[in-house]
Protein backbone atom coordinates (compact mmCIF):
# COMPACT_ATOMS: atom_id res chain seq x y z
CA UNK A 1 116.23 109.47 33.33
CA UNK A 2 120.07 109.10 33.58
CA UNK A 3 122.33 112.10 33.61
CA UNK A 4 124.59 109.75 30.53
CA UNK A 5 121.00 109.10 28.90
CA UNK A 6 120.61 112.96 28.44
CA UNK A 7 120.37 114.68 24.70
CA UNK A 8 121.39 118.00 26.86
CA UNK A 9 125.71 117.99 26.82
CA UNK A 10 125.54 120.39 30.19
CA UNK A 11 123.79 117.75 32.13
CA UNK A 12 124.68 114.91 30.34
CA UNK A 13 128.76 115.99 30.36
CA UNK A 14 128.82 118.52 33.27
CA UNK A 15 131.84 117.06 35.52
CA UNK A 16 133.93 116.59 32.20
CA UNK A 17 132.96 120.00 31.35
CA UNK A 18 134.06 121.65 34.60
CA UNK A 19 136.76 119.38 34.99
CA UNK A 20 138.04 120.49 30.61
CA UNK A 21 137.13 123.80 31.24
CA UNK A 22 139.17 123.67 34.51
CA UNK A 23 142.43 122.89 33.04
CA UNK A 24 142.36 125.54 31.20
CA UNK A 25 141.34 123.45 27.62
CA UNK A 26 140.03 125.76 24.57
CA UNK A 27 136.28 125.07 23.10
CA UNK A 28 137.56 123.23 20.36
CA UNK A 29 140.13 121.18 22.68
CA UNK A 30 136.85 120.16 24.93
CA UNK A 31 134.43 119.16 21.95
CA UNK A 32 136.96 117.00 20.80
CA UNK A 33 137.80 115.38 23.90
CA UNK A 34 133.61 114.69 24.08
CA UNK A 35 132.97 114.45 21.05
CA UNK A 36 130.70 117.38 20.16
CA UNK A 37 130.43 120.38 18.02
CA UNK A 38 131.74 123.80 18.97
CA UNK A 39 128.70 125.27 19.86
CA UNK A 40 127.15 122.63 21.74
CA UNK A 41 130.59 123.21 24.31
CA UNK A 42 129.78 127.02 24.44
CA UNK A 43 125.61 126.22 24.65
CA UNK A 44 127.05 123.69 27.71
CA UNK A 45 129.17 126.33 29.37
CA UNK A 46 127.12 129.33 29.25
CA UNK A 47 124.08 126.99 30.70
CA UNK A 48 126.44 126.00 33.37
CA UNK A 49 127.19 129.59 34.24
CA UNK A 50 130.96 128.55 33.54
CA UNK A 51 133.64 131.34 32.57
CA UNK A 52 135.81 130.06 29.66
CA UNK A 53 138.93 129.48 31.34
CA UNK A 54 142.04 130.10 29.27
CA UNK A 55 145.78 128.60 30.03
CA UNK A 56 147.17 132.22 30.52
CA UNK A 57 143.88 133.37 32.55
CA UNK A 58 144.59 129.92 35.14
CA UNK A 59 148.01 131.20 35.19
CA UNK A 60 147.38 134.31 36.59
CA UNK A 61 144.77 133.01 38.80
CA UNK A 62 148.19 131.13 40.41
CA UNK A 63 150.19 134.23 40.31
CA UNK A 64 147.32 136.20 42.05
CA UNK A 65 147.06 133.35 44.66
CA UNK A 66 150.77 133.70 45.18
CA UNK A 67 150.73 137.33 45.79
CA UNK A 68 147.95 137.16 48.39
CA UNK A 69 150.03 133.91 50.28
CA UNK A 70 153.25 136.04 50.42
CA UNK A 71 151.69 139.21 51.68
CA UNK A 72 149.74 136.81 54.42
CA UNK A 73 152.77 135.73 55.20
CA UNK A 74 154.00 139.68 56.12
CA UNK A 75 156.29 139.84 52.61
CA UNK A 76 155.92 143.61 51.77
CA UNK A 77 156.11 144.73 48.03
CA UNK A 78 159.89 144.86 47.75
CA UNK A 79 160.50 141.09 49.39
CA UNK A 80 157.98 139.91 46.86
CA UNK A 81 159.86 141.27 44.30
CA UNK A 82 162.82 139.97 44.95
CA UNK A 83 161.14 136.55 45.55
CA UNK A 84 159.52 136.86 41.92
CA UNK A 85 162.21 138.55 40.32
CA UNK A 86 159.50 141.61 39.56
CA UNK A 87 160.05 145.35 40.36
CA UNK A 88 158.57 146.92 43.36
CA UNK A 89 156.60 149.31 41.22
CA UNK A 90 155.31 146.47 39.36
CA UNK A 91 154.05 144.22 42.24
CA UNK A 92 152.21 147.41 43.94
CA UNK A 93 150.62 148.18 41.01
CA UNK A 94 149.14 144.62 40.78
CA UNK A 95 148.36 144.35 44.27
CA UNK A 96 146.62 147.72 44.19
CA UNK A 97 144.40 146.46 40.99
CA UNK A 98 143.31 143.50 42.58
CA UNK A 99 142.85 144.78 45.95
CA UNK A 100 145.44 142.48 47.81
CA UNK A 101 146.85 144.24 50.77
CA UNK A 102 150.22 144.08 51.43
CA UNK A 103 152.64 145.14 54.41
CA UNK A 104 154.15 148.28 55.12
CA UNK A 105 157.93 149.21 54.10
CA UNK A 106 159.78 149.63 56.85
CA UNK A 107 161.93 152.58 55.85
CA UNK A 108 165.17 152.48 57.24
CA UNK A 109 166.98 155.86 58.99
């Protein structure tokens, strides 16, 4: 049987779905796009062991990503600030909760 012959919407839709789901598109946004009900995009998901992926939650997912480029690039927590425009207290913080290492401070005499 083809995958497009499929009653099932996870295998008969899975690249749209991962590719929907990917850009960050709500439930509702996705069954509209393929033409389905609500539930059958959540049923579809779940089955494809895919997280619901919000706008703000890709968004962070880049802002993470940036953190861990600019400390593998030796930034420590203050030049990262001052590249994001962020406090020092508030980059450590985030690097500490997601466990991204970052450079010593060289302290100055």
């Amino acid at each position: 049987m083809n995958r497009k012959d499929s009653k099932n919407p996870a295998v008969k839709y899975r690249e749209e779905l991962i590719l929907l789901n990917g850009k960050g598109k709500n439930i509702r946004e996705i069954a509209f796009e393929l033409d389905l009900d609500d539930s059958d995009v959540i049923k579809a998901l779940n089955e494809l062991n895919l997280s619901f992926k919000t706008a703000s939650l890709l968004k962070l997912e880049a802002y993470r990503n940036k953190l861990r480029l600019f400390a593998s690039q030796g930034y420590n927590a203050s030049d990262i600030a001052r590249e994001l425009g962020k406090t020092r207290a508030s980059i450590v913080r985030y690097c500490r909760l997601y466990d991204i290492a970052l450079p010593k401070e060289k302290i100055s005499p």
